[in-house]
N, C-alpha and C. Protein backbone atom coordinates (compact mmCIF):
# COMPACT_ATOMS: atom_id res chain seq x y z
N UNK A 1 3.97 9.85 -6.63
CA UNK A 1 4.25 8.54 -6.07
C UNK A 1 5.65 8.52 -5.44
N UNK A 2 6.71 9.34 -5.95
CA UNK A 2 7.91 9.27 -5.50
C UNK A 2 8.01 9.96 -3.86
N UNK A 3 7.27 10.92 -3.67
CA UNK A 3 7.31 11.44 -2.33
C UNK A 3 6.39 10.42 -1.61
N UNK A 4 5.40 9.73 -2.27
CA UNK A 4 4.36 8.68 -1.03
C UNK A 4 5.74 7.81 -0.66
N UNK A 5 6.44 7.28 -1.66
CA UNK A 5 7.54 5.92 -1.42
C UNK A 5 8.90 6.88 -0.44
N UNK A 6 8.60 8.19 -0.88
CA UNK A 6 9.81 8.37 -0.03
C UNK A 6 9.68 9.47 1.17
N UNK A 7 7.97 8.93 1.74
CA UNK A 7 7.46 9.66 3.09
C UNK A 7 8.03 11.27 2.95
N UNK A 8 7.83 11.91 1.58
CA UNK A 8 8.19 13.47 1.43
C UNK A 8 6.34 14.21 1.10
N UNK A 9 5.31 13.14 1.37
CA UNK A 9 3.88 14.06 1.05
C UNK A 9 4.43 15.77 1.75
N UNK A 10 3.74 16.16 1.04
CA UNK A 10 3.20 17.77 1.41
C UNK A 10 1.72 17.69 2.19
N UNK A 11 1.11 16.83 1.87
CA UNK A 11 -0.34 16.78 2.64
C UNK A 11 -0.58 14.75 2.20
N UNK A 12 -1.34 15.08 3.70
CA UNK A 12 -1.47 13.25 3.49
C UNK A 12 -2.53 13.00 2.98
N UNK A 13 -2.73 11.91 2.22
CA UNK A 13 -3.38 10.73 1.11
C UNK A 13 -4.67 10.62 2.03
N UNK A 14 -5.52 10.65 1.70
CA UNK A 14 -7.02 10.08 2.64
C UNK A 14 -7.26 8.58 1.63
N UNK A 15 -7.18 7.44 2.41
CA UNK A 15 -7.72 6.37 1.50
C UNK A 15 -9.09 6.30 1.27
N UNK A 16 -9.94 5.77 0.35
CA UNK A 16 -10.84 5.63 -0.37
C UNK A 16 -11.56 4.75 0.34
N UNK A 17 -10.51 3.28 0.60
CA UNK A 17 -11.05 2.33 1.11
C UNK A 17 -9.31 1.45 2.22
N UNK A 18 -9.79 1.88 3.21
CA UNK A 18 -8.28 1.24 4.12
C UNK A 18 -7.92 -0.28 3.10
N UNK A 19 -9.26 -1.04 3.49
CA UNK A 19 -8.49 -2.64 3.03
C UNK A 19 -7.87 -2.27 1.86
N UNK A 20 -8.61 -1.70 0.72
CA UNK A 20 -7.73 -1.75 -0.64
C UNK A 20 -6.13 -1.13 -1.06
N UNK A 21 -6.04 -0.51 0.16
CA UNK A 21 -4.67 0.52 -0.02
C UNK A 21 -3.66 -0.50 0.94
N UNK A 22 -4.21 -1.15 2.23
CA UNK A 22 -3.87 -2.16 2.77
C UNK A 22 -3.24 -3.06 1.75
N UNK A 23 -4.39 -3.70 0.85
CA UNK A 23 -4.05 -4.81 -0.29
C UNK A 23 -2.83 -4.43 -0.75
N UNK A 24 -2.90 -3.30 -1.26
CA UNK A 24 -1.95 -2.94 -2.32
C UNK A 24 -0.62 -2.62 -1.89
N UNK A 25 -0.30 -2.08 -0.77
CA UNK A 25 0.84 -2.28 -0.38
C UNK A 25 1.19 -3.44 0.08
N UNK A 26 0.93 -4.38 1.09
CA UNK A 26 0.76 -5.78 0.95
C UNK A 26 1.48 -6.26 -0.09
N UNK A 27 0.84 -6.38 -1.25
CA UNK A 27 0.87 -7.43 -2.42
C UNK A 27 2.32 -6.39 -2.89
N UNK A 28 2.77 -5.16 -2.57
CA UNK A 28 4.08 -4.52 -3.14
C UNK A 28 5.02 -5.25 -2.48
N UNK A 29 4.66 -5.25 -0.89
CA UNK A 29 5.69 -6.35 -0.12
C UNK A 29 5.58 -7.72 -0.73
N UNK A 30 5.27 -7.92 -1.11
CA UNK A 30 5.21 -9.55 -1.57
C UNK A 30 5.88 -9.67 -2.24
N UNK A 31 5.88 -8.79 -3.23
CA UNK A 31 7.07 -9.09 -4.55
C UNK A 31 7.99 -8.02 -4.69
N UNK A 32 8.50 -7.90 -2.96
CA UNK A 32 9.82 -7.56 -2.58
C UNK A 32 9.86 -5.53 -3.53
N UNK A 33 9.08 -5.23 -3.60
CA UNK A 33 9.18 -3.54 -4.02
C UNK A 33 9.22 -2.71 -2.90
N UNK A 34 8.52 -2.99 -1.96
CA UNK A 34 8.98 -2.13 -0.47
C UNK A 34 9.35 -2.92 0.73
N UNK A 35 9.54 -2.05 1.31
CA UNK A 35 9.76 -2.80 3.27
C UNK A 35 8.93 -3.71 3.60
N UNK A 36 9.37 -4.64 4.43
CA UNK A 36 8.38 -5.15 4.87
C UNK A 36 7.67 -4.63 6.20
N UNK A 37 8.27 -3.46 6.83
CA UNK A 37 7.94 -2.79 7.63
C UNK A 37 7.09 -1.90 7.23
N UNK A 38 6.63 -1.76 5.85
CA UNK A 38 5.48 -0.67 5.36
C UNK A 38 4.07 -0.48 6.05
N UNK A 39 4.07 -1.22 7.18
CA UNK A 39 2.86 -0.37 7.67
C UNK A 39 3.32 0.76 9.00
N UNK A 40 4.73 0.05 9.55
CA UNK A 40 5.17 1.44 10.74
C UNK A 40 5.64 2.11 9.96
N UNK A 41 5.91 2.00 8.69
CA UNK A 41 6.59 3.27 7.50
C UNK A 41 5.09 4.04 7.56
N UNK A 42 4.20 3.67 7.32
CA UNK A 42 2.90 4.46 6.92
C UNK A 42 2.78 5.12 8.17
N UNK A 43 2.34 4.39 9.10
CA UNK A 43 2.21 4.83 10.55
C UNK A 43 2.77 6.05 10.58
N UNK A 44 4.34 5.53 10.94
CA UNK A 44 5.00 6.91 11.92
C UNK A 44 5.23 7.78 11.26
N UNK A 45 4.88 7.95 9.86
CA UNK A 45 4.96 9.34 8.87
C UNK A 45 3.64 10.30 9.12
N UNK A 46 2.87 9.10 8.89
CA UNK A 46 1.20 9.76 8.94
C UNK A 46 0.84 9.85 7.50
N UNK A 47 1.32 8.88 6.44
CA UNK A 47 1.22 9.12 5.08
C UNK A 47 -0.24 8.84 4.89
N UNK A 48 -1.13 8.12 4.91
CA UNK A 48 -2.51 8.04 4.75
C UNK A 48 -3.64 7.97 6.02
N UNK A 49 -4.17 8.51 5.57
CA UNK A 49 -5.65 9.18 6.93
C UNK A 49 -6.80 7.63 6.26
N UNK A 50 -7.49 7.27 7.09
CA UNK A 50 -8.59 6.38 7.20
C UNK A 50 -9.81 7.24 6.66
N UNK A 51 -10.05 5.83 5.55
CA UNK A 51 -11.13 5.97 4.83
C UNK A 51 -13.03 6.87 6.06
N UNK A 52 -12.82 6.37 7.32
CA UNK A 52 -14.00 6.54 8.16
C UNK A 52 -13.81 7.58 9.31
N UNK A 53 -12.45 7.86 9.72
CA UNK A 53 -12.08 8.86 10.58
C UNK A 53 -11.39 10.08 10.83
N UNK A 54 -10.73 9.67 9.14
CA UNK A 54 -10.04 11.13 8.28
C UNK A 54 -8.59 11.23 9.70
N UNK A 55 -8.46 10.37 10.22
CA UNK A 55 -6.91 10.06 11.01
C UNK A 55 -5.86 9.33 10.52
N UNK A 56 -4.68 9.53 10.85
CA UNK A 56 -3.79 8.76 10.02
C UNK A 56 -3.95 7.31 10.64
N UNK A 57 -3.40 6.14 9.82
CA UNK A 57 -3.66 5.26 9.60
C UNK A 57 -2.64 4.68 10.69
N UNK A 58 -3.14 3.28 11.82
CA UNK A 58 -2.10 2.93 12.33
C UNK A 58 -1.62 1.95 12.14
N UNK A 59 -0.60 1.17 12.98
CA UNK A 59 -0.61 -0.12 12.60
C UNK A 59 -0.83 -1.58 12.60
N UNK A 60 -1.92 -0.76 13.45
CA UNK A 60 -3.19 -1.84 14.16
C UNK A 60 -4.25 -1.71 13.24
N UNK A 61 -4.69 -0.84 12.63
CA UNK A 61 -5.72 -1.11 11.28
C UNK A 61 -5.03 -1.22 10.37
N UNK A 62 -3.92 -0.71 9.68
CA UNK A 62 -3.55 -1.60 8.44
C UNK A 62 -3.47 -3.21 8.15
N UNK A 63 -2.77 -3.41 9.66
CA UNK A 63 -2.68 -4.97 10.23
C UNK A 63 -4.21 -5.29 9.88
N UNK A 64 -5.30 -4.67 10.46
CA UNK A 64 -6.47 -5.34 10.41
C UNK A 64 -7.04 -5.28 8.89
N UNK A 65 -6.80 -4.25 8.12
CA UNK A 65 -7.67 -3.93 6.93
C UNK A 65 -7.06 -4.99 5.84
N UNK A 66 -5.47 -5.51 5.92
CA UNK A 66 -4.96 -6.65 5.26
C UNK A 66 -5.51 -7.61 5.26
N UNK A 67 -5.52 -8.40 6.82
CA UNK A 67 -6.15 -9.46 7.01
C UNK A 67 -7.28 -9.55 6.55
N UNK A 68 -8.57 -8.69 6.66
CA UNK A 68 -9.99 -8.11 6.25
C UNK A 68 -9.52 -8.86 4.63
N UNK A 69 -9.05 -7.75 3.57
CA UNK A 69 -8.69 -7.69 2.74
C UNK A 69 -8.37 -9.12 1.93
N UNK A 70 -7.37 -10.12 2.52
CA UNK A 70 -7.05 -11.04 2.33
C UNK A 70 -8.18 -12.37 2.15
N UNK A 71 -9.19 -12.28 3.90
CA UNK A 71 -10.23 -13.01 3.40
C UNK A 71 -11.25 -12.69 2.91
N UNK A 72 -11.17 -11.49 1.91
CA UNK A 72 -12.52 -11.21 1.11
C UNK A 72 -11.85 -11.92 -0.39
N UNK A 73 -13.15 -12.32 -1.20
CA UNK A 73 -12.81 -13.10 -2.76
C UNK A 73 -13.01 -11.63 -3.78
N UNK A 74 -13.58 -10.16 -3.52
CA UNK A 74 -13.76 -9.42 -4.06
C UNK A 74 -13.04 -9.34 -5.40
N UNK A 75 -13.17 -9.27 -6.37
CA UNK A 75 -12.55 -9.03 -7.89
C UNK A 75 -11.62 -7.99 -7.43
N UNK A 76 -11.97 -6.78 -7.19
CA UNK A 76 -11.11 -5.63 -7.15
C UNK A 76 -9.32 -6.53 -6.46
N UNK A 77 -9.38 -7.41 -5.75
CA UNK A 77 -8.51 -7.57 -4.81
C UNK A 77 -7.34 -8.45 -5.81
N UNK A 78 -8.30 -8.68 -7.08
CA UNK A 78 -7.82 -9.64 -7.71
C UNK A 78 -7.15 -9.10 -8.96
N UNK A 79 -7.73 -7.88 -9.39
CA UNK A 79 -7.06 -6.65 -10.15
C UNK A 79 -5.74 -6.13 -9.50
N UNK A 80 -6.44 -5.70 -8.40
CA UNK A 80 -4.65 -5.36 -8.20
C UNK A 80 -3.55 -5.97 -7.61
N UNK A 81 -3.53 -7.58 -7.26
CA UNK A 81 -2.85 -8.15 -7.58
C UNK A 81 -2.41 -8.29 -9.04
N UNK A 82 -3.06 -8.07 -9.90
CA UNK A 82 -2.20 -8.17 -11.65
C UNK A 82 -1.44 -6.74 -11.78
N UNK A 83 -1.97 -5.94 -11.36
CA UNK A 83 -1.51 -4.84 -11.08
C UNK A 83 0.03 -4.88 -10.88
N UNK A 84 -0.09 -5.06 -9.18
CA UNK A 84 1.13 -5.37 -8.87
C UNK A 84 2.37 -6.07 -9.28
N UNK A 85 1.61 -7.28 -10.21
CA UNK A 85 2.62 -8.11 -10.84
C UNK A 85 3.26 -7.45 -11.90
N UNK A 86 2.28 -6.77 -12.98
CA UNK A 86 3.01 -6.01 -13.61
C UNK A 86 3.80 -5.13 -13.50
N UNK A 87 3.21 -4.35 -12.32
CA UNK A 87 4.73 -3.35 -12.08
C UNK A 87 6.26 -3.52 -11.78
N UNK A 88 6.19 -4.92 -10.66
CA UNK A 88 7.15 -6.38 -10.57
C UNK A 88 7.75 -6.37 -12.03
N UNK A 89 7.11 -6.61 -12.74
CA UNK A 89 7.64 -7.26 -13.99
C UNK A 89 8.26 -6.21 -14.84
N UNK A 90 7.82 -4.64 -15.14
CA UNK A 90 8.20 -3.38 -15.54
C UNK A 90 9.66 -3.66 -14.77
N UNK A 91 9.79 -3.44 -13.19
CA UNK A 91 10.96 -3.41 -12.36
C UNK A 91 12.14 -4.87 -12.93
N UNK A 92 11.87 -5.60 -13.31
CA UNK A 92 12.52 -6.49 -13.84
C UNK A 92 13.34 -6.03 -15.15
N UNK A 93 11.99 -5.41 -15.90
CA UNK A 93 12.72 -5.30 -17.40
C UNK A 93 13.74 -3.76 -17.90
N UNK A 94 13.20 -2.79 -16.60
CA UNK A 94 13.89 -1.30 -17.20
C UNK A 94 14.44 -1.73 -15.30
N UNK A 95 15.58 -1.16 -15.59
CA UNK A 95 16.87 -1.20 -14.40
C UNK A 95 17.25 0.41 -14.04
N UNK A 96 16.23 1.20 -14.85
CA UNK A 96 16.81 2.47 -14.60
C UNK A 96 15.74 3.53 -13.82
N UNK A 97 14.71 2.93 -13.51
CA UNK A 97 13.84 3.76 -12.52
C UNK A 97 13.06 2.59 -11.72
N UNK A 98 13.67 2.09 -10.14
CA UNK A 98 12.82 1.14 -9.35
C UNK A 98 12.28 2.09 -8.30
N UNK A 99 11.48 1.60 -7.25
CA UNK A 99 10.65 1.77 -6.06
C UNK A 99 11.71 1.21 -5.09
């Protein structure tokens, strides 16, 4: 995780599912853990390839797989928002290893 956050991959991430990796960084920006520029961070590295075309991800589909993402009610979307909060909340309580 430390080389994904600090664009050092050795080989890039293929997502599973764009919207959900979308979500999840998203919801990291939200509660201020990365850039808010994290999708031209993803972009111009080439850190994750698309779930359907095995290409890196731009920032015209992350843009789209968020939005996607956002108006679906899917449970999963709703997990890792708690997700996220908790890690938020880990970053609150130990001061000695953040993102």
């Amino acid at each position: 995780m430390r080389k994904l956050f600090s664009c050092q991959v050795s080989k890039q991430l293929k997502a599973r599912s764009n919207r959900r990796v979308a979500f999840f960084f998203d919801m990291l920006c939200s509660k201020n853990l990365i850039c808010k520029q994290w999708q031209s961070v993803i972009a111009k590295h080439k850190l994750i390839l698309s779930s359907s075309t095995d290409k890196p991800l731009t920032t015209t589909k992350l843009s789209s797989a968020t939005s996607d993402a956002k108006s679906t009610n899917a449970s999963i979307y709703e997990a890792i928002r708690k997700k996220v909060q908790e890690i938020a909340d880990c970053g609150k309580n130990d001061s000695k290893d953040t993102i």
